[in-house]
Each structure stands twice: as C-alpha cells, then as structure tokens.
Protein backbone atom coordinates (compact mmCIF):
# COMPACT_ATOMS: atom_id res chain seq x y z
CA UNK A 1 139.34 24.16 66.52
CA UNK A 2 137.43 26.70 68.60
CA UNK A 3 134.06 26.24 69.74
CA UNK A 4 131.89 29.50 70.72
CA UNK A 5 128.57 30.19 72.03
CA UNK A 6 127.74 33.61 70.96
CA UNK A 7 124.78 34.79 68.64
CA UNK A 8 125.66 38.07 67.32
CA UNK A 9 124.25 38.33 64.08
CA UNK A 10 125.12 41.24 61.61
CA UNK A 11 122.54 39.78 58.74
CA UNK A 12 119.50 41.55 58.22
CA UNK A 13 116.58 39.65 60.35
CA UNK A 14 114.67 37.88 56.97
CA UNK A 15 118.14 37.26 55.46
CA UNK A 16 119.41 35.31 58.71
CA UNK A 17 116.11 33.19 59.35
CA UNK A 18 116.48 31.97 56.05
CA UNK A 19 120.32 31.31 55.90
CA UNK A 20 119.99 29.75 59.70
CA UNK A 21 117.17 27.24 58.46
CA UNK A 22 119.41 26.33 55.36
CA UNK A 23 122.83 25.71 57.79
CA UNK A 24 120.91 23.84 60.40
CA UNK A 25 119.37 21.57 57.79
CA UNK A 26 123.20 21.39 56.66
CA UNK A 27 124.64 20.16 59.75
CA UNK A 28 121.49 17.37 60.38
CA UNK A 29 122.20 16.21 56.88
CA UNK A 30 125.54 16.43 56.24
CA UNK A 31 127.25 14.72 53.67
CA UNK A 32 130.40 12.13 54.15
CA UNK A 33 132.84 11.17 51.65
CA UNK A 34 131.61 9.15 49.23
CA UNK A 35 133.65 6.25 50.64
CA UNK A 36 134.00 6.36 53.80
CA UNK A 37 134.99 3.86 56.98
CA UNK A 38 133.06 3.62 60.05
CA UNK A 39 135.78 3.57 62.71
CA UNK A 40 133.25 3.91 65.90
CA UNK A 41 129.92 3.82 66.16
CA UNK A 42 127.58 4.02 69.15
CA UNK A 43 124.10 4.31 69.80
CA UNK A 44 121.68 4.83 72.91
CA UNK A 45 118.57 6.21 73.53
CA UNK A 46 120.44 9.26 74.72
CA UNK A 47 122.93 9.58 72.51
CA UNK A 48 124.17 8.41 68.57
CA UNK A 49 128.38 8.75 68.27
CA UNK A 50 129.74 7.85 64.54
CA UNK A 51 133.60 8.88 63.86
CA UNK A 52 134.16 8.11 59.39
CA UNK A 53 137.87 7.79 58.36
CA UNK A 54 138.27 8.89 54.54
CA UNK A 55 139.06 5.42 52.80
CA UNK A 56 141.20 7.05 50.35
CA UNK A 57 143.65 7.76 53.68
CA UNK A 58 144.34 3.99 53.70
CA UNK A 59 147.28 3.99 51.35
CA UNK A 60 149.33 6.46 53.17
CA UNK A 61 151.13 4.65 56.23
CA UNK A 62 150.47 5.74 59.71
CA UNK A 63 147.80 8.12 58.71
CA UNK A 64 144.77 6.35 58.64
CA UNK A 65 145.41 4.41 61.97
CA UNK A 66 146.50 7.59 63.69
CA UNK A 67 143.28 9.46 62.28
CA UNK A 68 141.13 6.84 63.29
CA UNK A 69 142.79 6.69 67.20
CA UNK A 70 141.90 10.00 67.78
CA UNK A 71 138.64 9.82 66.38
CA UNK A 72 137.57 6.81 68.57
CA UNK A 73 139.12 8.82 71.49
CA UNK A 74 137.08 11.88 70.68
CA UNK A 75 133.90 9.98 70.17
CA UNK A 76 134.58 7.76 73.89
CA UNK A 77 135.39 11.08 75.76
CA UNK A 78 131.70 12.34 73.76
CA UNK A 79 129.40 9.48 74.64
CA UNK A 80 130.86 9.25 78.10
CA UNK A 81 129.91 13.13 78.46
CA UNK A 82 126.65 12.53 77.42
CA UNK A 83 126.12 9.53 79.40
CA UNK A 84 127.07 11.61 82.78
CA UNK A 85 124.70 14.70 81.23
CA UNK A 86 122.15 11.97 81.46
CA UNK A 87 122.28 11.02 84.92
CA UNK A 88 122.68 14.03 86.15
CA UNK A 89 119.57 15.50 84.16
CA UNK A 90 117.24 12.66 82.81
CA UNK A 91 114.72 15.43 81.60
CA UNK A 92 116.88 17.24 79.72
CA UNK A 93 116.89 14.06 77.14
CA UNK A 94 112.89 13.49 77.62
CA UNK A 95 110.75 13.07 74.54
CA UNK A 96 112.67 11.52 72.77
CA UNK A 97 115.51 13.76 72.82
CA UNK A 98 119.11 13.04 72.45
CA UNK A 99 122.54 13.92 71.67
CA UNK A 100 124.73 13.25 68.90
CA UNK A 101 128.66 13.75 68.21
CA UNK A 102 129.94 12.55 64.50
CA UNK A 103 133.24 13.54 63.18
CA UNK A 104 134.52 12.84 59.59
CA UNK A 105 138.16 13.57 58.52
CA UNK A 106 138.35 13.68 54.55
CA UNK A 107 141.54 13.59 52.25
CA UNK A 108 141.76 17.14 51.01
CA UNK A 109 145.47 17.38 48.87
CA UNK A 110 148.60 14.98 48.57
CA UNK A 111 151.25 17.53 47.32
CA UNK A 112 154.93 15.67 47.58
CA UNK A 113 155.74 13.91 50.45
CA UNK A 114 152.47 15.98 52.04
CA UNK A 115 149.35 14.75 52.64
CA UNK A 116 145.96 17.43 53.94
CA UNK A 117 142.90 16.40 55.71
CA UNK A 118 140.01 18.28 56.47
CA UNK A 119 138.06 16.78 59.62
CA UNK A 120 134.63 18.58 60.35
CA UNK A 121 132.87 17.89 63.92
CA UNK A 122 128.59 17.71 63.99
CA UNK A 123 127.81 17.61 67.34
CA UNK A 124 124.20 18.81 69.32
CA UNK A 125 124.36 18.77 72.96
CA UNK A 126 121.40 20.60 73.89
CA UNK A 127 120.30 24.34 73.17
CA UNK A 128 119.14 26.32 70.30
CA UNK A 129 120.84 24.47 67.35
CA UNK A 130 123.65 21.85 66.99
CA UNK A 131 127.24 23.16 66.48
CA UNK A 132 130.27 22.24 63.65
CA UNK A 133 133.80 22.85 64.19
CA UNK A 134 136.39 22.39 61.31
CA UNK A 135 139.94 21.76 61.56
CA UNK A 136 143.05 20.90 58.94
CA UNK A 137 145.86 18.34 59.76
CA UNK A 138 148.89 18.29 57.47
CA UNK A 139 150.87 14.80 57.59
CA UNK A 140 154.10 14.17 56.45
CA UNK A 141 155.15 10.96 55.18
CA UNK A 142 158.38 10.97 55.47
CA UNK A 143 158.45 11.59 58.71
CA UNK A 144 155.01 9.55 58.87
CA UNK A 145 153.78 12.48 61.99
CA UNK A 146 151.40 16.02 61.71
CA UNK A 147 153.91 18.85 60.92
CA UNK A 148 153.57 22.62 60.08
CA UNK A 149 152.99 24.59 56.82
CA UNK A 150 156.39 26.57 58.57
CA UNK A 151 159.12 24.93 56.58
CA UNK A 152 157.13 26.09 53.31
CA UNK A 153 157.93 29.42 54.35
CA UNK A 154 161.24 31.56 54.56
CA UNK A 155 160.38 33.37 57.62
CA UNK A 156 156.98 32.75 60.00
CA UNK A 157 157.23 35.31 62.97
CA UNK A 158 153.85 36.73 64.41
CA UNK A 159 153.72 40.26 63.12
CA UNK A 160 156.81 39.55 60.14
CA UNK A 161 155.69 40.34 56.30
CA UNK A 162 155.03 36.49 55.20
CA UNK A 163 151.92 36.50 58.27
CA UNK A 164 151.05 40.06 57.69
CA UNK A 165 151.16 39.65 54.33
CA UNK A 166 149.08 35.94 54.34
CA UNK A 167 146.22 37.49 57.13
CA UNK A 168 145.54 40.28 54.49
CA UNK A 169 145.38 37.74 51.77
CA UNK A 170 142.80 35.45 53.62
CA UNK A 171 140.84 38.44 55.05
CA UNK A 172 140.15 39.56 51.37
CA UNK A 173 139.62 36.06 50.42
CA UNK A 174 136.59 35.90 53.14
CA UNK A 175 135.71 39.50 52.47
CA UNK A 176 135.05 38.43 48.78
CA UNK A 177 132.80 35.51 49.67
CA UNK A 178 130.84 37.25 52.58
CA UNK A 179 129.74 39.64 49.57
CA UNK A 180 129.16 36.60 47.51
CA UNK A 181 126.07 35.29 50.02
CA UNK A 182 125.10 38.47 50.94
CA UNK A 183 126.43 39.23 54.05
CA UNK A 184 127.63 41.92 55.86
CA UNK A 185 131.22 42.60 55.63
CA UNK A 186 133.47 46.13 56.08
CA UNK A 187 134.59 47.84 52.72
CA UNK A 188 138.03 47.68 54.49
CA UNK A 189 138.35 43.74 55.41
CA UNK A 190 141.09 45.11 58.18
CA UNK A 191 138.49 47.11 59.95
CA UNK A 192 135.66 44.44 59.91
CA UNK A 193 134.68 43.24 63.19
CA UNK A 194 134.88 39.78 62.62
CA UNK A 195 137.52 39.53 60.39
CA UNK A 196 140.08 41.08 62.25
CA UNK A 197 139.90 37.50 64.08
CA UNK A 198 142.57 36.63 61.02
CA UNK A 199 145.48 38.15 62.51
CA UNK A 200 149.16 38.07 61.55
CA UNK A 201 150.61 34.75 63.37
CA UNK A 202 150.18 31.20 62.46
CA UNK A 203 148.35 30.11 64.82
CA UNK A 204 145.02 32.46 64.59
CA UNK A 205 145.28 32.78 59.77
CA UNK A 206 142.64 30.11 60.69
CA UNK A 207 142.96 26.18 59.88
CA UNK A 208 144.88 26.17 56.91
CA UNK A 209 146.52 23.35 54.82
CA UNK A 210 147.57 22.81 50.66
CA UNK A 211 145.19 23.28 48.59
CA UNK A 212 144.73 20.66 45.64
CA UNK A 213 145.80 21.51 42.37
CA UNK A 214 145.44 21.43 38.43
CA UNK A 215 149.01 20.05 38.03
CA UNK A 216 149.45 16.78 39.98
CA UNK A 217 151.79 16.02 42.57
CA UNK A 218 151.10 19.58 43.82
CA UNK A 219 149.33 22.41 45.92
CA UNK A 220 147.81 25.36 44.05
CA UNK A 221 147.85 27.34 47.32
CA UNK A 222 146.50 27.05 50.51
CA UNK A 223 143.10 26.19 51.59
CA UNK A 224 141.69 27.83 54.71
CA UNK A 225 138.84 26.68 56.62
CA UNK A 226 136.57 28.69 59.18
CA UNK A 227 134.16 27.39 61.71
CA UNK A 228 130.38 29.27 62.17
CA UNK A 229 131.33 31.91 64.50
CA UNK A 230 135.08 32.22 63.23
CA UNK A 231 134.47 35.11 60.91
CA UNK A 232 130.48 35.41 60.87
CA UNK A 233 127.76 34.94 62.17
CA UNK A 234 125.78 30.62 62.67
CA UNK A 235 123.58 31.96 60.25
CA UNK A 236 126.48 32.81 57.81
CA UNK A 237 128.01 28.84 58.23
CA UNK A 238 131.01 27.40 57.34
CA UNK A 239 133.92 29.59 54.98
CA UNK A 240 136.30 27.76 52.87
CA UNK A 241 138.90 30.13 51.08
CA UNK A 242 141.74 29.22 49.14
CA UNK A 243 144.69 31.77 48.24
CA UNK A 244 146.83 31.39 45.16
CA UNK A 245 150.70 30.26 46.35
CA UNK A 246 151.30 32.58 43.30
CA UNK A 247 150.25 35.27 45.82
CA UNK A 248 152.78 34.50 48.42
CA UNK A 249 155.20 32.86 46.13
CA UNK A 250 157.88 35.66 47.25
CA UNK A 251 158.00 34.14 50.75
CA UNK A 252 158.47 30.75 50.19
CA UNK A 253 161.67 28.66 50.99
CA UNK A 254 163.34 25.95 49.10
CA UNK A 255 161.21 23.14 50.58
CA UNK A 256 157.80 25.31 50.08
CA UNK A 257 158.35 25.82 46.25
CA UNK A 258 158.76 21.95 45.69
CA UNK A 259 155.17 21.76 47.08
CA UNK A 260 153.57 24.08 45.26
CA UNK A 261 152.21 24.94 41.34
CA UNK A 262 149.78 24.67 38.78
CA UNK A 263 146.35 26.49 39.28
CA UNK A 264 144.42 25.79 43.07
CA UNK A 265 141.18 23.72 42.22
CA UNK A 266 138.12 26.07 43.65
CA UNK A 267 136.99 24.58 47.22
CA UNK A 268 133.79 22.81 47.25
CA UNK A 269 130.85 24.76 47.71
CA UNK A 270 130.03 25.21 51.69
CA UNK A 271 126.80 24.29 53.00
C-alpha cells in the first residue's frame, strides 16, 4: 500500500469541490462489514484507534488470527505515533482535535483452496483531509500462509506478454470508469499520466486478488484495487476494477485454471 501526499488535480475546479466533499464525507463515514469483530480498540482525547476483522474470516484456520495480529500491531505502532506527535506538539491537537487510525480487512472471494481479503486503512493525522490506503492479501489454506497470484500464471516476468498484456487490461479497465464519473482520462489509457502508474510487473498492476464469481467455488477474474492518488486525483477516490479471467485465460497455468470460471460478480460501488 502506498501512501502519497500530492494534490494534483486534473478535474475541472466545480467538478473536484464537489467530488472532494463527497470522498471526505466517505472516509469519516465509512462503512464496515456488516459483521464485523473489534480486534483493538483505543481511545484518548488525542487519538481514537479501531482495527475490525471480517467475522466471516473465522472459519478459515490461521487467517483470522494472523489478520487480526497485524492489525493490533498496526493500530499499537499508530496510537504510539500519535501519542509522541502529542508531546512533542500539544497545540497541534487543541480544540478538540485529534487523530484517528481504523483499519478493516473484509472477505472478498474463496475460490478453491484460496481465500481474498480486501483491508482498507482510514487514518487523519493532521492536514487538509484524512487519507485511505487499500491493499489485497491472498491466503492459501493449504499452506495456511499469504502467497502470490504467480502460480495462476504460466509465465510472470516484468516486461513478458502475461504483465504486458494484464497492465493494458487494468489500464482500460480504470480508463473506462474514470469516464464513468467524469473524470479526466487520455483517449490512449497508455499515454495517460496517471495511468501509466499500471506498469507491466507484478508488483506495480496495483493490489490485485480473485475476484468473486457467479459459479461457486470460483474466481470470475481478478479484482484490482487503487488507493486516492494511485491513478487519480483525492478528489477522484478509491478505483475498484475487475478484469474477466476470460481475458487472460491464454496465460494461465494448470493450477490458475482450477481457480477460475463462471462470470466475475461487478465490484461494489466505490465511495
């Protein structure tokens, strides 16, 4: 997950006001699963720390525990930050003002022996606005420990045909749903400024993991998740994109096409 602090905005000035009121109200207010455990919770008059474990992630073994370890972690390292913010700089947390840090990790897909979570960071430390990050864990378990999407694929070298081909496929994805809310976004996705952040290697397609899908048991593609700033501007908010595994069925090995069919379900509308 990558955190940035920069306010470029390619919206038109009326267009961003409005969409940056509507994501800031999203982040104050935003919604948790439905059922949802409270695995740390802390609360000063300088700070408010709340980590939420998906409930439904109890049933598969090792997952829940090791979600909720590294939550409580994050959250300890966050209130102790904000505690040593607050000695340093009382005023900054005067009238009333504090911080807050609340992560939620959500079941996303079970496809096979595969299970995908979604975890989504709302934190405010000070400045103009708070801040969300949004990452994607895949577990296996089998192996009961985070793995790759790798073995799904035949080949997975930076610059080969299954990355090239997978960045173009996500770039259009965004492309499509930038045009969708009305944002600015390069005829040629390839060309666009903030898409080309997509590039052809694993590790920078964005936060990916399986999708769910129509036909149980299975993925209907993969589900790719971007952070404000990834590929737009704060104003712009969070992008969720899912590509087909029709699309890059040619690429997939052995293990890959036992975790994928049916139809992707659409991803939930972002806030």
């Amino acid at each position: 997950m990558t955190w940035t602090c920069c306010f470029m905005t390619r919206t038109r000035p009326t267009r961003a006001r409005t969409l940056l009121s509507a994501v800031v109200l999203a982040l104050l207010v935003a919604a948790t699963p439905a059922a949802a455990d409270i695995v740390m919770s802390a609360k000063s008059k300088y700070v408010a720390v709340k980590v939420e474990v998906d409930a439904a992630l109890r049933t598969t073994p090792g997952l829940f525990d090791n979600l909720a370890a590294e939550g409580r972690k994050w959250g300890e390292v966050s209130r102790r930050e904000a505690e040593k913010a607050y000695r340093e700089n009382p005023a900054d947390f005067s009238d009333g003002r504090g911080w807050f840090f609340e992560r939620n990790y959500i079941l996303l897909s079970t496809a096979g022996r595969y299970v995908g979570v979604v975890f989504t960071d709302h934190v405010y430390s000070g400045g103009a606005h708070p801040n969300t990050g949004v990452d994607t864990i895949l577990w296996d378990t089998t192996a009961k420990k985070r793995v790759s999407v790798r073995p799904f694929f035949t080949e997975t070298a930076d610059n080969g045909p299954t990355m090239t081909a997978l960045a173009t496929l996500i770039r259009t994805a965004v492309a499509k749903e930038k045009k969708a809310r009305d944002a600015d976004v390069a005829a040629d996705p390839a060309k666009d400024e903030w898409l080309k952040a997509i590039e052809p290697s694993l590790l920078k397609l964005g936060p990916l993991v399986p999708a769910p899908s129509t036909e149980p048991g299975k993925s209907g593609g993969l589900s790719i998740h971007f952070s404000p700033y990834a590929v737009g501007s704060y104003a712009e908010g969070l992008y969720t994109v899912v590509v087909p595994w029709r699309d890059f069925e040619r690429f997939l090995s052995p293990e890959g096409r036992t975790v994928f069919g049916g139809t992707p379900l659409p991803p939930k509308k972002d806030e």
